[in-house]
Protein backbone atom coordinates (compact mmCIF):
# COMPACT_ATOMS: atom_id res chain seq x y z
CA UNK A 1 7.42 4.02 18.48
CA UNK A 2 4.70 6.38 17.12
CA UNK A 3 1.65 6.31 20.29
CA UNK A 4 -0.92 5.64 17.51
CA UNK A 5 1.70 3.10 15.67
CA UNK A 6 1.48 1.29 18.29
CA UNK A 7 -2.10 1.15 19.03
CA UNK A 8 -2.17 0.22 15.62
CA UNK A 9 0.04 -2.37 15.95
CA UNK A 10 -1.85 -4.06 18.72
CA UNK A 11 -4.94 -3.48 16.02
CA UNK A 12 -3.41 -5.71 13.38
CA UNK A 13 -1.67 -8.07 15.25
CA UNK A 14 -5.29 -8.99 16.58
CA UNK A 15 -7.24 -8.73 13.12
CA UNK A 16 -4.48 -11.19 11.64
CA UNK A 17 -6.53 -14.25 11.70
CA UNK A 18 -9.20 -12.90 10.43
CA UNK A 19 -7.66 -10.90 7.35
CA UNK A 20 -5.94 -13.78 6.27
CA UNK A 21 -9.17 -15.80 5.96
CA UNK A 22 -10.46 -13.08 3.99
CA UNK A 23 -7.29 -13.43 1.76
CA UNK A 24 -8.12 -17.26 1.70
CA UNK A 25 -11.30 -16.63 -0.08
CA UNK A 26 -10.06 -14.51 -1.94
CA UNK A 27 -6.83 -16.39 -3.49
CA UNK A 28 -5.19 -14.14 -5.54
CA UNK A 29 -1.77 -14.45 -2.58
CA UNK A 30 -1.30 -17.98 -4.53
CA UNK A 31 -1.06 -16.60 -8.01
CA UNK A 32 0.69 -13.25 -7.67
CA UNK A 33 4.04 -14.78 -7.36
CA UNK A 34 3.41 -15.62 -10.97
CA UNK A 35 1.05 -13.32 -12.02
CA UNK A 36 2.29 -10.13 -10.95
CA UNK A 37 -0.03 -8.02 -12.27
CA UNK A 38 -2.22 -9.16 -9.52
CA UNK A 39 -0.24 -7.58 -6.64
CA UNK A 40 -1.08 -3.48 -8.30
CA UNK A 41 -3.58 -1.83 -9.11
CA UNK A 42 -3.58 1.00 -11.98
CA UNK A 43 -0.34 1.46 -13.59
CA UNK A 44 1.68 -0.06 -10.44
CA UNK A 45 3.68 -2.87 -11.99
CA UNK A 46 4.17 -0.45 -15.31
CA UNK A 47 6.06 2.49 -13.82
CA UNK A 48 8.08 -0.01 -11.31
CA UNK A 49 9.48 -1.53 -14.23
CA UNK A 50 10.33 2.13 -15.74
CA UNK A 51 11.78 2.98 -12.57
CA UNK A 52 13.90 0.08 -11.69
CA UNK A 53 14.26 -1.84 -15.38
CA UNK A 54 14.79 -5.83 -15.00
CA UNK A 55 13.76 -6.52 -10.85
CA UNK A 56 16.46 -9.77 -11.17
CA UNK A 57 19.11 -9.44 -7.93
CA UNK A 58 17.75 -6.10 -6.93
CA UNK A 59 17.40 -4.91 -3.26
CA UNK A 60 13.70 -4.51 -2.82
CA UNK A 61 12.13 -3.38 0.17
CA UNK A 62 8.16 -3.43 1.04
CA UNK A 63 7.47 -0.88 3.74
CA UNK A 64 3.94 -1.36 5.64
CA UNK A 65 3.45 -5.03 3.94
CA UNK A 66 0.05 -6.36 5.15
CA UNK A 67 -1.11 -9.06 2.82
CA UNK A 68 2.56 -9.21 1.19
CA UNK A 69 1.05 -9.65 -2.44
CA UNK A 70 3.36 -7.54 -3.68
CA UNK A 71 6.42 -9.23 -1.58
CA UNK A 72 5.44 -12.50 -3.62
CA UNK A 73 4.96 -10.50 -6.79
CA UNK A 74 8.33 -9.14 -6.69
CA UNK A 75 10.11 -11.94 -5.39
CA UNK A 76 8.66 -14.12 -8.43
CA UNK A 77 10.00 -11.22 -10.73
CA UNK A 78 13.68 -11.99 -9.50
CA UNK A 79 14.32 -9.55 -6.72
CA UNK A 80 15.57 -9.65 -2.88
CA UNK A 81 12.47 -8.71 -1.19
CA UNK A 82 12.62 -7.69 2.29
CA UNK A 83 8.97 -7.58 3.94
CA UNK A 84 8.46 -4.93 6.70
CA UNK A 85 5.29 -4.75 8.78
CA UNK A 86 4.60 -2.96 12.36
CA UNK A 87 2.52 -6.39 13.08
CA UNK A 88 4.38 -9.66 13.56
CA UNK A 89 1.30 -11.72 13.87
CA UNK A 90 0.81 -10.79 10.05
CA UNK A 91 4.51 -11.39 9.12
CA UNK A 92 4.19 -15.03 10.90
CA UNK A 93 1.50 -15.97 8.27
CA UNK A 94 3.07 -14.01 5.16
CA UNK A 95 6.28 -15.97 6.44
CA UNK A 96 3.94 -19.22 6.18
CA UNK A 97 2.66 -18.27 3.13
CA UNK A 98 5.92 -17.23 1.34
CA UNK A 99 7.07 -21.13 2.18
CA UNK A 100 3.98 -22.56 0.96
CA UNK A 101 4.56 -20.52 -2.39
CA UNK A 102 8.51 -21.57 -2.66
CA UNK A 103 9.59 -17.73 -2.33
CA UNK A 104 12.50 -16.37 -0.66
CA UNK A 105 11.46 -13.19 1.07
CA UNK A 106 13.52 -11.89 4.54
CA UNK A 107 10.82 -10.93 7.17
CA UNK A 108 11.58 -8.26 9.57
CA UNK A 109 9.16 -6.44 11.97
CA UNK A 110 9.41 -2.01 11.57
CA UNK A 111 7.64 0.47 11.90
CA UNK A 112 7.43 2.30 8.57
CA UNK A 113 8.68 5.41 10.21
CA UNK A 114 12.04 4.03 11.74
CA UNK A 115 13.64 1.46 9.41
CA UNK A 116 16.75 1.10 11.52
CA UNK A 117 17.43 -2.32 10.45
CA UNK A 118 18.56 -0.97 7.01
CA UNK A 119 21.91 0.74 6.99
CA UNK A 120 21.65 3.43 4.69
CA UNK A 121 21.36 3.07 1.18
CA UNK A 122 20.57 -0.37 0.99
CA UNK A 123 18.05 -0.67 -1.64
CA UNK A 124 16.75 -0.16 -5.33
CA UNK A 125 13.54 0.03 -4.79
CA UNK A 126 10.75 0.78 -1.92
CA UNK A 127 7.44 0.03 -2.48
CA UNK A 128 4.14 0.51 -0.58
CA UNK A 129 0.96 -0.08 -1.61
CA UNK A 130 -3.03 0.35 -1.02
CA UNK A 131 -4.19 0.73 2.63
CA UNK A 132 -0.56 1.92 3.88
CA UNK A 133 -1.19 5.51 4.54
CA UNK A 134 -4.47 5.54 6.53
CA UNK A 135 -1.94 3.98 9.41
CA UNK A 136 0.44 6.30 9.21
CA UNK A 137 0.66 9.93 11.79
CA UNK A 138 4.20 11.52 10.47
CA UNK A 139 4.57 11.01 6.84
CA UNK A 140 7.78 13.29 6.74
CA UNK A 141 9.45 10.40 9.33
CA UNK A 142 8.43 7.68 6.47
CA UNK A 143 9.51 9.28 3.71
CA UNK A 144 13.18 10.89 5.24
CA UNK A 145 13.95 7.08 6.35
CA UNK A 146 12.33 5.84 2.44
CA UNK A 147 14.84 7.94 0.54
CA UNK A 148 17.69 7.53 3.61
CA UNK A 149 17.67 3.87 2.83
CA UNK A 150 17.52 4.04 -1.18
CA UNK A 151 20.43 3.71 -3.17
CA UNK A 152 21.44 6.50 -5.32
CA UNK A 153 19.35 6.62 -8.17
CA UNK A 154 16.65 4.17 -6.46
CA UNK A 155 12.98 4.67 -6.67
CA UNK A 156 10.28 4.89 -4.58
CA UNK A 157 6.66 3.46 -5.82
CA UNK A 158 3.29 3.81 -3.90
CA UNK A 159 -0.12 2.67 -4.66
CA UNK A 160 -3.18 3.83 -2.84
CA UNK A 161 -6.71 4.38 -2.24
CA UNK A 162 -6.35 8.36 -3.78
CA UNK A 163 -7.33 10.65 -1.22
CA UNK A 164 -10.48 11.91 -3.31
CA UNK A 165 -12.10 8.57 -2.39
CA UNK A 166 -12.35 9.82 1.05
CA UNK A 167 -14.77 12.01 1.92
CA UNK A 168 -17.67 10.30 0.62
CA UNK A 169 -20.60 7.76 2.15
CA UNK A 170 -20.17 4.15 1.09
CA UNK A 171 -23.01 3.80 -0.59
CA UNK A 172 -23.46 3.87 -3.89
CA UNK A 173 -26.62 6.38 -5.06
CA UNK A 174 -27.05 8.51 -3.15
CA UNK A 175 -24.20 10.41 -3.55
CA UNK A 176 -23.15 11.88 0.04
CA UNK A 177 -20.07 13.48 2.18
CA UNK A 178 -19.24 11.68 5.20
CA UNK A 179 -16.78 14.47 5.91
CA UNK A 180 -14.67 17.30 4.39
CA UNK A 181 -12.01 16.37 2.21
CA UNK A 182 -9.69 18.53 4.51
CA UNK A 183 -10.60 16.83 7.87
CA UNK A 184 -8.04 14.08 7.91
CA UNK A 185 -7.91 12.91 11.37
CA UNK A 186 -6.78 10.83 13.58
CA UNK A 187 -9.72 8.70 13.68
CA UNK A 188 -9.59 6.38 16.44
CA UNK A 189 -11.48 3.57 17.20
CA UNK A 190 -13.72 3.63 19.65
CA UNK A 191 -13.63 -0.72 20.49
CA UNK A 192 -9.34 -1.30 19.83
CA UNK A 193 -8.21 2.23 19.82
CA UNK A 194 -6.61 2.42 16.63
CA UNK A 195 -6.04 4.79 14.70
CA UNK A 196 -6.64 6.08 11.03
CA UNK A 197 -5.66 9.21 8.73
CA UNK A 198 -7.45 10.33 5.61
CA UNK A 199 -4.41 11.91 4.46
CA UNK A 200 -5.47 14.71 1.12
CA UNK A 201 -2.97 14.54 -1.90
CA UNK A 202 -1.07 17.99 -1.14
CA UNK A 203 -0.79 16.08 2.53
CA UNK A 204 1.20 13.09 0.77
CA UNK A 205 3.13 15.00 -2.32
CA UNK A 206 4.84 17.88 -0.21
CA UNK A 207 6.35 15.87 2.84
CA UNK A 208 7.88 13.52 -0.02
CA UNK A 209 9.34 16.16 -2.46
CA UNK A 210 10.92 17.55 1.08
CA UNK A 211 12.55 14.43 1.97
CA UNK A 212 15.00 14.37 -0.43
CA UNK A 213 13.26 12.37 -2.93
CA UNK A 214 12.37 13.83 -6.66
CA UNK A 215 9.12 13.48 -7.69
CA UNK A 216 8.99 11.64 -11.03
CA UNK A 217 4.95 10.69 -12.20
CA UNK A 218 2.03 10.75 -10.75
CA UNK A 219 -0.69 8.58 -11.75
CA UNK A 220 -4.70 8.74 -11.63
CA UNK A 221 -6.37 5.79 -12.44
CA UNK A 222 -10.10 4.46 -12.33
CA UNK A 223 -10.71 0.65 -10.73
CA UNK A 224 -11.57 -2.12 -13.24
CA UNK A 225 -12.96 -4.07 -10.77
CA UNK A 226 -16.92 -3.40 -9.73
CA UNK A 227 -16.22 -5.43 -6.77
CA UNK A 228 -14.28 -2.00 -5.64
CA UNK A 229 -18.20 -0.68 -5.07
CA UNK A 230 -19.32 -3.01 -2.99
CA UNK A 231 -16.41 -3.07 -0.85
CA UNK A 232 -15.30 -6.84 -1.99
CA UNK A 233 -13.95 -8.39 -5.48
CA UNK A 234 -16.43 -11.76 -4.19
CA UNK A 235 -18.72 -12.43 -7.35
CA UNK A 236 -21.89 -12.33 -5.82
CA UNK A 237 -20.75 -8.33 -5.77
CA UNK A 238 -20.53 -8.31 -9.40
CA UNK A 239 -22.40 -5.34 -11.44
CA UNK A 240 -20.44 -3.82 -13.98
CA UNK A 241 -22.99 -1.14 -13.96
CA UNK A 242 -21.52 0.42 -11.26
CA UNK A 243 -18.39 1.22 -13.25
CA UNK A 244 -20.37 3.67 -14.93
CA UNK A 245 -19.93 7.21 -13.81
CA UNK A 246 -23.45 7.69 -14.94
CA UNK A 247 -24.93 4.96 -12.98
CA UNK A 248 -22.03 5.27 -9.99
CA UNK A 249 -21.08 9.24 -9.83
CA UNK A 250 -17.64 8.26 -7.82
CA UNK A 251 -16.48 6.24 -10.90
CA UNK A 252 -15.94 9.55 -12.51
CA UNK A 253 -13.53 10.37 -10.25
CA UNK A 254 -10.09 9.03 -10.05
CA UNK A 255 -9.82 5.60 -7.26
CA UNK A 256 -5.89 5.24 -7.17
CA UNK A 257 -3.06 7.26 -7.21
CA UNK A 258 0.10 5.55 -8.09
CA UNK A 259 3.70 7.91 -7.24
CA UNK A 260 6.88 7.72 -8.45
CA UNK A 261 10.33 8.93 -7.19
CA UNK A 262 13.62 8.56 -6.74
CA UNK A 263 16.75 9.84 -4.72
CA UNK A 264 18.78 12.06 -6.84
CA UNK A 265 22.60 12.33 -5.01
């Protein structure tokens, strides 16, 4: 494994707990299997469904599956999800979860970048989604085992923060750098060593058009949700001022990036 996977690993199998309280309060895991919509942001569920067409009986695999809202979203939708994670402390409770919510998702621990449990060309669809890439030091290793273990034909859908949500302070007004868009890491923590990557677009786009993979759309979307400002969706976060690019510059600038593709042969 990956030095920094692995630190990472150790990261998230210690934050478990604690992110799945935050998930408690925060409910939407209960819904999604039903709601699927809930799982995505931008135009997520949209281009999925142009990719793959009806999800019933298709192999679907999550890589990098953290909260697993999308594991239960697809499930509900028909398909054979399989749920990948580097942390098994998070797959126990998304295991839990899935049971609770009457879903049949298979559960296997991998690191993103060596998905050797898959024999090749196994699936329809892979799908990642917001908060994947900031854990992840080789994107070319991802994305060669992403379109190694695709069908023919089969797509491969990512949402994420985009990478021009990066560089800048948290706060709202005023408007500041915290670093150049180019400086991209590794980041490590200084209390549980882990490490992050502020990976830029051209950083994400060329490793996966050189992977075998054909790029297919790429998507630029705003957030709907003012919660996004204030770092939580809780309601006592709630302006709707602040999705005004007037009263919030960073509104005016694009907050997800949603990417399409597919292996060709």
């Amino acid at each position: 494994m990956i030095k920094s996977h692995e630190a990472n690993r150790r990261h998230w199998n210690s934050q478990a707990t604690t992110w799945e309280e935050r998930l408690n309060r925060d409910g939407r895991w209960r819904r999604c299997h039903k709601e699927p919509e809930l799982a995505f942001e931008g135009e997520t569920l949209v281009t999925i469904r142009e990719m793959v067409g009806d999800l019933q009986d298709k192999q679907v695999c999550i890589i990098g599956s953290g909260d697993n809202m999308a594991a239960y979203a697809l499930s509900g939708l028909g398909a054979v999800v399989t749920s990948t994670d580097i942390s098994e402390e998070r797959l126990k409770l998304a295991a839990s979860r899935a049971e609770t919510l009457g879903v049949s998702i298979d559960f296997v621990r991998s690191d993103a970048a060596d998905l050797g449990f898959a024999d090749d060309s196994t699936f329809d669809l892979v799908c990642s989604t917001n908060g994947f890439f900031v854990w992840i030091a080789n994107l070319s290793a991802v994305f060669r085992e992403v379109s190694r273990v695709l069908k023919p034909r089969g797509a491969y859908v990512f949402y994420d923060i985009h990478p021009f949500m990066r560089p800048w302070k948290e706060q709202v007004m005023p408007i500041e750098m915290a670093k150049p868009y180019w400086d991209t890491g590794p980041f490590r923590e200084s209390v549980d060593g882990s490490y992050e990557f502020n990976w830029t677009l051209a950083d994400l786009l060329n490793p996966l058009a050189q992977s075998g993979l054909t790029l297919k759309k790429v998507i630029e979307s705003p957030t709907q949700d003012p919660g996004f400002w204030r770092g939580s969706g809780e309601a006592s976060d709630i302006d709707e001022s602040l999705l005004d690019w007037r009263r919030n510059p960073r509104a005016g600038l694009p907050v997800w990036l949603t990417v399409a593709a597919s292996r060709m042969d």
